[in-house]
PDB file of N, CA and C in Angstrom:
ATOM      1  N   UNK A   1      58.975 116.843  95.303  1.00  0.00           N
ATOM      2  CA  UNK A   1      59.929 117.416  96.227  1.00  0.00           C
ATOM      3  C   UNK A   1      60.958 116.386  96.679  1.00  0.00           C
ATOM      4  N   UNK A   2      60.383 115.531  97.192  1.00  0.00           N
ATOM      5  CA  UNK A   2      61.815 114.243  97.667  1.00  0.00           C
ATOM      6  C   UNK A   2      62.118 113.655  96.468  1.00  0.00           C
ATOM      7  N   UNK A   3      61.864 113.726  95.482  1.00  0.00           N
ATOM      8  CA  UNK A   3      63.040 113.363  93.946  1.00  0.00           C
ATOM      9  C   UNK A   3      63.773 114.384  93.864  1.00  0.00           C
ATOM     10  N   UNK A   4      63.521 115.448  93.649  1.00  0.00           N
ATOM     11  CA  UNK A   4      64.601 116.561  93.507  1.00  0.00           C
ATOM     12  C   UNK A   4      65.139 116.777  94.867  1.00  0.00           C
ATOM     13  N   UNK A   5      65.240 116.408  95.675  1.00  0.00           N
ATOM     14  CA  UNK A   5      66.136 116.233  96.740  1.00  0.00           C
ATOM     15  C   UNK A   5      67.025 115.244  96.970  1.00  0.00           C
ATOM     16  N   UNK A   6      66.391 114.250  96.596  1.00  0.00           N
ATOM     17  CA  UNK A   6      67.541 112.703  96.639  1.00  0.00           C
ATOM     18  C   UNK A   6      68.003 112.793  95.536  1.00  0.00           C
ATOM     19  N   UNK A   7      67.746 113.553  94.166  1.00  0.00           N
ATOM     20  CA  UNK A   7      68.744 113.878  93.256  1.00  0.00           C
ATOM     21  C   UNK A   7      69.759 114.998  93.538  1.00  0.00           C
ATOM     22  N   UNK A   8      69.703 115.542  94.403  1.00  0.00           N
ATOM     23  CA  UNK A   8      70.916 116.790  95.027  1.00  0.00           C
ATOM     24  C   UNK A   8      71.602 115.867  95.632  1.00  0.00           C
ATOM     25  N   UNK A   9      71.066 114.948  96.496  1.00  0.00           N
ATOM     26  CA  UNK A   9      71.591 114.585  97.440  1.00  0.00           C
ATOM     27  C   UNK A   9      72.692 113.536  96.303  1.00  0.00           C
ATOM     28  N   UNK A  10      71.874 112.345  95.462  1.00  0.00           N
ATOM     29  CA  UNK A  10      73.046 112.113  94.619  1.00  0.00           C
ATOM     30  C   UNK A  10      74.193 112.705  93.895  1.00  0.00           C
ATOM     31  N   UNK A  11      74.048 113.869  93.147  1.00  0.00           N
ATOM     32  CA  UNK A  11      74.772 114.562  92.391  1.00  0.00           C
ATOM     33  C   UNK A  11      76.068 114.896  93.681  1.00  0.00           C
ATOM     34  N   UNK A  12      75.549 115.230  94.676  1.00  0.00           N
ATOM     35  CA  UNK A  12      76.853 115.417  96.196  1.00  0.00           C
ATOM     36  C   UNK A  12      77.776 114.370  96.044  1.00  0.00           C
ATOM     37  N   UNK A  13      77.105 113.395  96.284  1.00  0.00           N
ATOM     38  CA  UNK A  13      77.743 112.384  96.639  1.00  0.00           C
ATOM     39  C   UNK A  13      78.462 111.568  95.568  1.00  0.00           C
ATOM     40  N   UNK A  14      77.621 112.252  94.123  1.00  0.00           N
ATOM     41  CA  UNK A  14      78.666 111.286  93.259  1.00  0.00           C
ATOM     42  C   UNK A  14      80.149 112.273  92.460  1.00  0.00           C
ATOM     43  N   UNK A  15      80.167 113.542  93.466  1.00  0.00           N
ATOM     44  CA  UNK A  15      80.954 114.714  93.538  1.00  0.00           C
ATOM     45  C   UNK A  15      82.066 114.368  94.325  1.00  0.00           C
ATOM     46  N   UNK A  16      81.395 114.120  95.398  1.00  0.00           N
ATOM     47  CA  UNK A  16      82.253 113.260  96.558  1.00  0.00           C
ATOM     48  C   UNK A  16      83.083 112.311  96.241  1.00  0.00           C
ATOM     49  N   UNK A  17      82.228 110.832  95.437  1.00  0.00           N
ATOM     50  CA  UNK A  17      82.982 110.053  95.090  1.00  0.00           C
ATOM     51  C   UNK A  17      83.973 110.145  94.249  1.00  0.00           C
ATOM     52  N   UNK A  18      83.449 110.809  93.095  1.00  0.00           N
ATOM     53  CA  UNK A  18      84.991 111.219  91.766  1.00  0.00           C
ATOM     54  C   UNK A  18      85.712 111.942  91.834  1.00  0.00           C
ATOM     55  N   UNK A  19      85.496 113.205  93.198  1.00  0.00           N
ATOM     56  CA  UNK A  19      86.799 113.916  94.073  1.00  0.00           C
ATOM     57  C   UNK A  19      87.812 112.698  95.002  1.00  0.00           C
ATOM     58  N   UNK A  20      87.176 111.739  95.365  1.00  0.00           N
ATOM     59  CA  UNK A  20      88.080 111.240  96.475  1.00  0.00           C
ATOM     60  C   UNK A  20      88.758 109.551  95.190  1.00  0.00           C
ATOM     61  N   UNK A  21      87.949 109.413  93.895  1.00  0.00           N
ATOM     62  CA  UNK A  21      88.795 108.681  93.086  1.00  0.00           C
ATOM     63  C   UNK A  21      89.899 109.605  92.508  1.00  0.00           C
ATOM     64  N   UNK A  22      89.440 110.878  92.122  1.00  0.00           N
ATOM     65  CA  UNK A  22      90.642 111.777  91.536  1.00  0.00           C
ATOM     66  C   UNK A  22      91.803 111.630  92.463  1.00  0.00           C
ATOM     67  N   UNK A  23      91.336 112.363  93.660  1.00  0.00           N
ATOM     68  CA  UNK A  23      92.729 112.081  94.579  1.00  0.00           C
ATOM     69  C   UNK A  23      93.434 110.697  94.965  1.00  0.00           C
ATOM     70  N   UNK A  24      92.999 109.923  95.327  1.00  0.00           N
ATOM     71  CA  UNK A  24      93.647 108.297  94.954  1.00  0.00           C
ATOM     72  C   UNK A  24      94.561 108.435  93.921  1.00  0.00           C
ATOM     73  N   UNK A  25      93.847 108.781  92.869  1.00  0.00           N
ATOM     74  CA  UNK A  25      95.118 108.450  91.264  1.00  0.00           C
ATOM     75  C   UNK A  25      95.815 109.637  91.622  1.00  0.00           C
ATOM     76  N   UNK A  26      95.896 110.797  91.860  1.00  0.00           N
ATOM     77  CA  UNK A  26      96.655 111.453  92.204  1.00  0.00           C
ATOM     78  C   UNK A  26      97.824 111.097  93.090  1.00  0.00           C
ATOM     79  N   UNK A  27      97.436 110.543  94.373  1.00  0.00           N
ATOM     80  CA  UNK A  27      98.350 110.194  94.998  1.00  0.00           C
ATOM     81  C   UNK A  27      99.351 108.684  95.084  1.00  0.00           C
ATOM     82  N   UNK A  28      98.529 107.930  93.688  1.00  0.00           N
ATOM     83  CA  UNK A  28      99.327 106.683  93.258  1.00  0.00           C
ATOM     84  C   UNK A  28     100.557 107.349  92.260  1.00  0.00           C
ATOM     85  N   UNK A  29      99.992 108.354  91.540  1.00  0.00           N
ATOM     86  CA  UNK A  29     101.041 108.638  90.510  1.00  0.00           C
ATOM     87  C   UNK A  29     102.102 109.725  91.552  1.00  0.00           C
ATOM     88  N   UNK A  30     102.078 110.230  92.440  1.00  0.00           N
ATOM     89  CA  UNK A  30     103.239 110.735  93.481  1.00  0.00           C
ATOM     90  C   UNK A  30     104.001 109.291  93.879  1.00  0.00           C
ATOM     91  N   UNK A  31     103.452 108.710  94.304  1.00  0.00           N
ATOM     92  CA  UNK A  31     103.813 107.558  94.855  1.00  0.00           C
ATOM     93  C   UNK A  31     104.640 106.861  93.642  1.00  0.00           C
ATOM     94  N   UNK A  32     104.290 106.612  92.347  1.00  0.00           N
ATOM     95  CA  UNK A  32     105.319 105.856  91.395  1.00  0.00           C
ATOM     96  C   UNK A  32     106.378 107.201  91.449  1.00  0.00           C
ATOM     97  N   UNK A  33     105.856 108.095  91.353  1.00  0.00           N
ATOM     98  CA  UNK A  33     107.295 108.925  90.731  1.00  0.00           C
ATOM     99  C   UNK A  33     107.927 109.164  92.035  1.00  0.00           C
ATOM    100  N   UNK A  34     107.974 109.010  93.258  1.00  0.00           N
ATOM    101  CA  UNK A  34     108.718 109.023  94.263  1.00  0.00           C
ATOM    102  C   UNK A  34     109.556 107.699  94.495  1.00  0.00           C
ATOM    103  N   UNK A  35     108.829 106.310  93.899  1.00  0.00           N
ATOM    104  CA  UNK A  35     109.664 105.150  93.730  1.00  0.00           C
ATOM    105  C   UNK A  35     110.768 105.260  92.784  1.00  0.00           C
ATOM    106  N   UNK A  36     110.370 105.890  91.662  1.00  0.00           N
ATOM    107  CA  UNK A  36     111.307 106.022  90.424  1.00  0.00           C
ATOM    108  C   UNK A  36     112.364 107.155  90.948  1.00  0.00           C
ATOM    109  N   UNK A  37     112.299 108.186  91.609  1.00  0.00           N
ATOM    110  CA  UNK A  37     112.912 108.554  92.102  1.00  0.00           C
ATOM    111  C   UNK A  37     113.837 108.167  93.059  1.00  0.00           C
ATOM    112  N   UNK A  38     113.309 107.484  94.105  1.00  0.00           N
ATOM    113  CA  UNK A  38     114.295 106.551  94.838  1.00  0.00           C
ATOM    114  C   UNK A  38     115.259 105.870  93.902  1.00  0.00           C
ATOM    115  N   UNK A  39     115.030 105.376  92.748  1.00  0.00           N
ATOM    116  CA  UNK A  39     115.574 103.801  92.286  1.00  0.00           C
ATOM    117  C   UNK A  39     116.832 104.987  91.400  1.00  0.00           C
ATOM    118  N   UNK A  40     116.209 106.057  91.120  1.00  0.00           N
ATOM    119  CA  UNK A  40     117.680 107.086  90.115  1.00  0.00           C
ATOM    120  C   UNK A  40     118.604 107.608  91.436  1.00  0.00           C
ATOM    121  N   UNK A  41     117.805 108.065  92.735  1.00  0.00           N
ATOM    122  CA  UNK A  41     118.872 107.985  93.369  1.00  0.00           C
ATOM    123  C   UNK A  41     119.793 106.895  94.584  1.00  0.00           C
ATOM    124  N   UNK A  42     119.367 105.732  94.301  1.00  0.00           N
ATOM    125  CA  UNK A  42     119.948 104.138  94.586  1.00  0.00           C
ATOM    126  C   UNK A  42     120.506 104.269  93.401  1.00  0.00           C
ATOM    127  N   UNK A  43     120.674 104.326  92.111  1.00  0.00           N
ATOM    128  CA  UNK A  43     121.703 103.998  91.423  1.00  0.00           C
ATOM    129  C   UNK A  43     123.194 105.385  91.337  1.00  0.00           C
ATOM    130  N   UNK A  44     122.429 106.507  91.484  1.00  0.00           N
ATOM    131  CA  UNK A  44     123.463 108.003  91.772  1.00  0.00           C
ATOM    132  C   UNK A  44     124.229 107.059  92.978  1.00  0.00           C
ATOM    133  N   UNK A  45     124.174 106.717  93.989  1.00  0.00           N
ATOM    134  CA  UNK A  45     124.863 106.010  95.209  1.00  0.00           C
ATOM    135  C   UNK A  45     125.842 104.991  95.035  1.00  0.00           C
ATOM    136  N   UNK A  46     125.099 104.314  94.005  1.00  0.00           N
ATOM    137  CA  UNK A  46     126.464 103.287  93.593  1.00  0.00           C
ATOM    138  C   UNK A  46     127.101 103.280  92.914  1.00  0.00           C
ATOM    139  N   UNK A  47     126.983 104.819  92.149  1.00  0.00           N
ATOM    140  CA  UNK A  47     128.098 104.679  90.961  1.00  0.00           C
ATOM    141  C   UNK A  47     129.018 105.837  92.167  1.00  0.00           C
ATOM    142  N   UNK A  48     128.517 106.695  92.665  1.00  0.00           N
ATOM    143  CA  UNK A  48     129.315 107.416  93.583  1.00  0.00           C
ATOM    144  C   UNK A  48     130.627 106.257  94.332  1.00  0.00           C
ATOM    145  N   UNK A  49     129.554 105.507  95.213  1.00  0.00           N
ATOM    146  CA  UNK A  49     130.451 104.506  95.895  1.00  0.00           C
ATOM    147  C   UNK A  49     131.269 103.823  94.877  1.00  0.00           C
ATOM    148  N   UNK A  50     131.097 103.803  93.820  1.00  0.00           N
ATOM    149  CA  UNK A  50     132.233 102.408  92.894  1.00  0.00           C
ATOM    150  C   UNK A  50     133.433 103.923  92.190  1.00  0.00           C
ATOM    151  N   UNK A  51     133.090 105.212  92.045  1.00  0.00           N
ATOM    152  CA  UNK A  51     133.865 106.225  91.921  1.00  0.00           C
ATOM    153  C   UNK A  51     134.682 106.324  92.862  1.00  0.00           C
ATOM    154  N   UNK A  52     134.592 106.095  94.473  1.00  0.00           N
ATOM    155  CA  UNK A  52     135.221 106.324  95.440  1.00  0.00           C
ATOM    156  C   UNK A  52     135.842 105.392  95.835  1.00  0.00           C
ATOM    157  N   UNK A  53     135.626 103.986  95.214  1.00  0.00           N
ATOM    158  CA  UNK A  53     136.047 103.264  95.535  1.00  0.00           C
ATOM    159  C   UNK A  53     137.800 103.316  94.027  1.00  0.00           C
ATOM    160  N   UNK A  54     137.500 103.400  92.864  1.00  0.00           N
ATOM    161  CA  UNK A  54     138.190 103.872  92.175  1.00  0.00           C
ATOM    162  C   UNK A  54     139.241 104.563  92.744  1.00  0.00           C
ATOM    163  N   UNK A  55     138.679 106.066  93.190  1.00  0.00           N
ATOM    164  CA  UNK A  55     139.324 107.013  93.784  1.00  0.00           C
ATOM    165  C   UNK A  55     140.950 106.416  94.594  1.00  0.00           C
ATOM    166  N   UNK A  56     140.058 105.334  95.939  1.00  0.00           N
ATOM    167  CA  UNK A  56     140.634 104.910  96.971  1.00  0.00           C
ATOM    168  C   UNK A  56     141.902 104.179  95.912  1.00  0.00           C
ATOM    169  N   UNK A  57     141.376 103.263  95.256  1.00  0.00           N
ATOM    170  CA  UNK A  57     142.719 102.337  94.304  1.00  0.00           C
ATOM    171  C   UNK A  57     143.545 103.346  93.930  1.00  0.00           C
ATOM    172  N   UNK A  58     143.350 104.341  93.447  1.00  0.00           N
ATOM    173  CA  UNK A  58     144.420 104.784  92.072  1.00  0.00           C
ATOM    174  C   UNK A  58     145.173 105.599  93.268  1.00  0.00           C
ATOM    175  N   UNK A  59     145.015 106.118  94.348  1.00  0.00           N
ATOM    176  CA  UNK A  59     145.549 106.665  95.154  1.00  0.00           C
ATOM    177  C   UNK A  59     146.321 106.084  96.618  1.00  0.00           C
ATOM    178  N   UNK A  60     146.208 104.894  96.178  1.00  0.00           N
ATOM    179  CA  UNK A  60     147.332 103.711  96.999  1.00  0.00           C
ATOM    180  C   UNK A  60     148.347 103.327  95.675  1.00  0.00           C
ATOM    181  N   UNK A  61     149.465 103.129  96.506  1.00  0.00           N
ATOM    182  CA  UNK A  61     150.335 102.423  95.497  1.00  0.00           C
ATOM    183  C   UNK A  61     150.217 100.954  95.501  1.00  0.00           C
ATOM    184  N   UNK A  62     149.627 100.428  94.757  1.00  0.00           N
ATOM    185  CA  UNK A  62     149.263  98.805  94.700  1.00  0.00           C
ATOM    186  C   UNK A  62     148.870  98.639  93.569  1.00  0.00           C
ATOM    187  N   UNK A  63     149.448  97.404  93.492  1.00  0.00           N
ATOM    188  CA  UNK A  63     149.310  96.687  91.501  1.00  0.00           C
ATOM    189  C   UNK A  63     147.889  95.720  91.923  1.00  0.00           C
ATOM    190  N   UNK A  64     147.600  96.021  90.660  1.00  0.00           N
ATOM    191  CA  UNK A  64     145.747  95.225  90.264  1.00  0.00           C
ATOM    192  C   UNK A  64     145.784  93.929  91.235  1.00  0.00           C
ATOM    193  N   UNK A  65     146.659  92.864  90.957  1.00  0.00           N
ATOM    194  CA  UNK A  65     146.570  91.811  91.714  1.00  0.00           C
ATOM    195  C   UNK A  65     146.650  91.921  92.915  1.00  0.00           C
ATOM    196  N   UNK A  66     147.365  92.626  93.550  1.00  0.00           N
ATOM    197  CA  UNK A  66     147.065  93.187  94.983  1.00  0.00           C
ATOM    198  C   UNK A  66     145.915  93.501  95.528  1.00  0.00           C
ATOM    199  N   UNK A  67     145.479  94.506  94.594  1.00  0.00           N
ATOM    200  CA  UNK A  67     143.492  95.091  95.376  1.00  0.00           C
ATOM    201  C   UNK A  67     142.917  93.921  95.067  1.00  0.00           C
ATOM    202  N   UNK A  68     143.001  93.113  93.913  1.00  0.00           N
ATOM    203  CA  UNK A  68     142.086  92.033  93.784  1.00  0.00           C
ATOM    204  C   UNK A  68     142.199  91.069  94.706  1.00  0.00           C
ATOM    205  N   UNK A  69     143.407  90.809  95.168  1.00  0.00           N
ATOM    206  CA  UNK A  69     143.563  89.937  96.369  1.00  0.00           C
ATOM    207  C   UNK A  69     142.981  90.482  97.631  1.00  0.00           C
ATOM    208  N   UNK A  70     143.036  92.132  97.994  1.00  0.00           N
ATOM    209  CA  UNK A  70     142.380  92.196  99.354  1.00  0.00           C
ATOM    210  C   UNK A  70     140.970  92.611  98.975  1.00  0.00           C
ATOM    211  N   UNK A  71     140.190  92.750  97.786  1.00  0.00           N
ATOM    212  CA  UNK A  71     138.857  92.503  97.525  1.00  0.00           C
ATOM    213  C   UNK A  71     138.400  91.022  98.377  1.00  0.00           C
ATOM    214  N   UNK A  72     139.057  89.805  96.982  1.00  0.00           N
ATOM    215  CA  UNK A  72     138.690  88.514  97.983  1.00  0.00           C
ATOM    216  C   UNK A  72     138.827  88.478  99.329  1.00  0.00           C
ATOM    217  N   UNK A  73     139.795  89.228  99.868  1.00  0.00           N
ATOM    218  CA  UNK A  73     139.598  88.868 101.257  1.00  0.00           C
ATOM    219  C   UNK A  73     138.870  89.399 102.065  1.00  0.00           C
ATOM    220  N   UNK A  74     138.595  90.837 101.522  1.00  0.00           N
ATOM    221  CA  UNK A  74     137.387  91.137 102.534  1.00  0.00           C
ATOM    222  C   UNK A  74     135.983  90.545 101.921  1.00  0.00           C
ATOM    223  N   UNK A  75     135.534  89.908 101.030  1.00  0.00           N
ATOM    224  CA  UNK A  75     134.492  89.069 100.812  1.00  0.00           C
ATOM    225  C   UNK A  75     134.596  88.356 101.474  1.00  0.00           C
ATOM    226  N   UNK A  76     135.683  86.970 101.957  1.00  0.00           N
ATOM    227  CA  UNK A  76     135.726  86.322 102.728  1.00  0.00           C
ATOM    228  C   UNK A  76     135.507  86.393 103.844  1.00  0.00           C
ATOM    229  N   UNK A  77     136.003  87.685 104.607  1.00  0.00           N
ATOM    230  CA  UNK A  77     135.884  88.242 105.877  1.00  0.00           C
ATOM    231  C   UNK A  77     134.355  88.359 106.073  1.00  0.00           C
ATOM    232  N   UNK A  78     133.675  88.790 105.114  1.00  0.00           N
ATOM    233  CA  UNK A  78     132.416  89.233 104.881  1.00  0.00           C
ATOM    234  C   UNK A  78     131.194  87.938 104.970  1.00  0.00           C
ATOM    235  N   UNK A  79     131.750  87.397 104.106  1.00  0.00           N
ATOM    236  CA  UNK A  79     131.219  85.786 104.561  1.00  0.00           C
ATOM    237  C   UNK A  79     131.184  85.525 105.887  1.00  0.00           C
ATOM    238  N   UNK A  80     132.236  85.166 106.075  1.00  0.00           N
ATOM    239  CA  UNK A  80     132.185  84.082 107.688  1.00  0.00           C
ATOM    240  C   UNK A  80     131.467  84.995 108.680  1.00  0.00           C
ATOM    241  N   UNK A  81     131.687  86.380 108.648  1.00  0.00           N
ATOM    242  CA  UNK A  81     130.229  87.169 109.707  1.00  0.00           C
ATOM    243  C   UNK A  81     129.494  86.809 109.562  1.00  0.00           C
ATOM    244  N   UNK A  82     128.740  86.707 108.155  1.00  0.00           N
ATOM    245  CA  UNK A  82     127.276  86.338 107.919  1.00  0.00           C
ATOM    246  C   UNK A  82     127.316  84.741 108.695  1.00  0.00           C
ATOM    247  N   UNK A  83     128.373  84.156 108.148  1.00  0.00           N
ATOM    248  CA  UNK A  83     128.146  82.671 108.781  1.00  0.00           C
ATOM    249  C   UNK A  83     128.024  82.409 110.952  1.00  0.00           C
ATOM    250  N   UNK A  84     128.665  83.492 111.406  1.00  0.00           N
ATOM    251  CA  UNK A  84     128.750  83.291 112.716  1.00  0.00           C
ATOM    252  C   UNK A  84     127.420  84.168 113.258  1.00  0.00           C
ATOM    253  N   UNK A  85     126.907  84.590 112.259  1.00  0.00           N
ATOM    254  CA  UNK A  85     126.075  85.253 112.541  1.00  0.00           C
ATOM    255  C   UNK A  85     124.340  84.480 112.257  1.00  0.00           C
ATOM    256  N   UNK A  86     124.577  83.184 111.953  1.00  0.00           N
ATOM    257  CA  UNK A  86     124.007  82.570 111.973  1.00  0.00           C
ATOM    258  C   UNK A  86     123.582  81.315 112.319  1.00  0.00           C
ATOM    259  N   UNK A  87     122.723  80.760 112.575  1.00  0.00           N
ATOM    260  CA  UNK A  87     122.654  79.389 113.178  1.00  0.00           C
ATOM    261  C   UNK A  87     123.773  78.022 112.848  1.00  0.00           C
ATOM    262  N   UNK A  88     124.648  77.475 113.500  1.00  0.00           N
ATOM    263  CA  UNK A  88     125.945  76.570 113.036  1.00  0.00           C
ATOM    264  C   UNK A  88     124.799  75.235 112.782  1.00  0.00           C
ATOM    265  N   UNK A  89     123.355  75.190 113.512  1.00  0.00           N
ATOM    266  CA  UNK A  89     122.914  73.785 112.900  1.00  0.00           C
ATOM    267  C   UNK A  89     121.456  74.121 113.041  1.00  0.00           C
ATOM    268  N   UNK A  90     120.842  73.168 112.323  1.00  0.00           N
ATOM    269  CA  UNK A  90     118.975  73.267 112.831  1.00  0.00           C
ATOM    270  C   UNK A  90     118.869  72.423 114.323  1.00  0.00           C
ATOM    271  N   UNK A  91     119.846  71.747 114.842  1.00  0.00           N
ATOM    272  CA  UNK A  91     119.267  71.650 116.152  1.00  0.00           C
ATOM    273  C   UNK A  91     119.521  72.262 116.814  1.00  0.00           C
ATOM    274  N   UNK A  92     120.398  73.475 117.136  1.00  0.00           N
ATOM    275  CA  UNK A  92     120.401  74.271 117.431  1.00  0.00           C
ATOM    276  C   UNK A  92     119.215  75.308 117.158  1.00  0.00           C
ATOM    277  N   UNK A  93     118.847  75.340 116.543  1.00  0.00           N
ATOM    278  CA  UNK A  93     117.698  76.538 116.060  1.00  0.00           C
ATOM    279  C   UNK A  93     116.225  76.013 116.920  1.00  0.00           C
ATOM    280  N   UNK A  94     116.001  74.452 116.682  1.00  0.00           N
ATOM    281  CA  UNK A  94     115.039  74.105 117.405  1.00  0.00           C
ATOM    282  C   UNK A  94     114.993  73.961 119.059  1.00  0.00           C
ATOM    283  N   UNK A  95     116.271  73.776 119.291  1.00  0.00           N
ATOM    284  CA  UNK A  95     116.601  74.225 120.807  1.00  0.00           C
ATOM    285  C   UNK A  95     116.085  75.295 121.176  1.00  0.00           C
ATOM    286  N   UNK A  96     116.462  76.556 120.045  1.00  0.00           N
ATOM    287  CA  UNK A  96     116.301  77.521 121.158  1.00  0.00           C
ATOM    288  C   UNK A  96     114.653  78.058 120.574  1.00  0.00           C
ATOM    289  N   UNK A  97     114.273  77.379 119.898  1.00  0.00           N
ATOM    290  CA  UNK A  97     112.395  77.331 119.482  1.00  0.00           C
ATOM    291  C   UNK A  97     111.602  76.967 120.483  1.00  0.00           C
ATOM    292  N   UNK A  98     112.548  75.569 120.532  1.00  0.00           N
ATOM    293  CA  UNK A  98     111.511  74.915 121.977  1.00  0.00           C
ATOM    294  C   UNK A  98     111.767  76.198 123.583  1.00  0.00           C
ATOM    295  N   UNK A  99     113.205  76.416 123.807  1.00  0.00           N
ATOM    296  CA  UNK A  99     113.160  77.040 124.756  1.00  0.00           C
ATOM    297  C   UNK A  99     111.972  78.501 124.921  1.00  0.00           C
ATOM    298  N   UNK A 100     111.634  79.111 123.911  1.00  0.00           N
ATOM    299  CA  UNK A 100     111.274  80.062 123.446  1.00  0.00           C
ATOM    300  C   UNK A 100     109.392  79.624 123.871  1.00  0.00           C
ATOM    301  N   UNK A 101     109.174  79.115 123.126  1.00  0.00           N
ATOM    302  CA  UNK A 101     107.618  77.986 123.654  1.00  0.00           C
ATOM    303  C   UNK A 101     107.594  78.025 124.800  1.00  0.00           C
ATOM    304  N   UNK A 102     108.735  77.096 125.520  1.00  0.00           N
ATOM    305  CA  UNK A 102     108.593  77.128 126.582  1.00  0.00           C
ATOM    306  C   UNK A 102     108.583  78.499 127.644  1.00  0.00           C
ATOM    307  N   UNK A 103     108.941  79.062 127.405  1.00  0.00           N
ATOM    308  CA  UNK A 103     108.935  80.140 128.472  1.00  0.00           C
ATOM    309  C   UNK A 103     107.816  81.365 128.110  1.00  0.00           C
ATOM    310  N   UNK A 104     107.322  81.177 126.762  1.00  0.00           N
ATOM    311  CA  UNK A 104     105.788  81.702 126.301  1.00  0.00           C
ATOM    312  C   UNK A 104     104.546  80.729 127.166  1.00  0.00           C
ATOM    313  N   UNK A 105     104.624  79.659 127.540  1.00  0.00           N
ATOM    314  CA  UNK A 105     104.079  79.058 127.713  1.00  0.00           C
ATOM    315  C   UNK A 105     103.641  79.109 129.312  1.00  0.00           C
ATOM    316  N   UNK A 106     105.333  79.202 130.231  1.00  0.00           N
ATOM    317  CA  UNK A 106     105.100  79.607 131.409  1.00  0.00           C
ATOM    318  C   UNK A 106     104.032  80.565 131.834  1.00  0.00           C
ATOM    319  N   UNK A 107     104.289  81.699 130.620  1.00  0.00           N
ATOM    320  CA  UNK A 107     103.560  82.905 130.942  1.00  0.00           C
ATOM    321  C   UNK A 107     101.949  83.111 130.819  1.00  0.00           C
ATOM    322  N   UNK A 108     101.325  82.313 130.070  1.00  0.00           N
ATOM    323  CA  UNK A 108     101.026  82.165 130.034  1.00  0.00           C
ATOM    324  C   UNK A 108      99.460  81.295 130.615  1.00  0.00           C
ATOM    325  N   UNK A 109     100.436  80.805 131.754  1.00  0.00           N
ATOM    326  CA  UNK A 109      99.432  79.669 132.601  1.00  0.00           C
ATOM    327  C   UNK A 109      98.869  80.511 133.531  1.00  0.00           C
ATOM    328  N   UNK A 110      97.652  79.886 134.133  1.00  0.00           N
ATOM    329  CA  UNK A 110      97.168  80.330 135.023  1.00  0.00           C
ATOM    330  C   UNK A 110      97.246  79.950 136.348  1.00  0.00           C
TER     331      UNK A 110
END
């Protein structure tokens, strides 16, 4: 009697287990094809945006060297944000590390 019971009881459980491995692979292969999906529509986006960007040129009156010149410049423009937008030195950065410590530290005390 308790062999043919702890064999039910296995056969459950190893029902259990290869239902809940089935679903795993099930839900890895949603998961790739929802990445691959993302990545076809990240590339639909940038050919849109480089179409519209097209669009924008052919519908200004301006010769090639012109857009190419205010391309570079808004890269440039684009640059120096990133640059002010970032630390001008590492002692600066450790300044405001230490300040940062320090006032974790205040809080800290008893």
């Amino acid at each position: 009697m308790v062999s043919a019971e702890l064999n039910d009881r296995r056969k459950k459980l190893n029902k259990k287990y290869q239902k809940n491995i089935e679903n795993q692979k099930a839900i890895e292969e949603k998961i790739e094809e929802l990445r691959l999906r993302q990545e076809i529509l990240k590339e639909e986006q940038e050919e849109m945006e480089q179409v519209e960007v097209l669009k924008e040129y052919r519908s200004i009156d301006i010769s090639l060297d012109e857009f190419l010149e205010m391309m570079r410049n808004y890269k440039k423009e684009r640059q120096s944000e990133k640059k002010i937008k970032e630390p001008e030195n590492s002692k600066e950065v450790e300044e405001n590390r230490e300040k940062i410590m320090e006032d974790t530290n205040e809080g800290n005390e008893i």
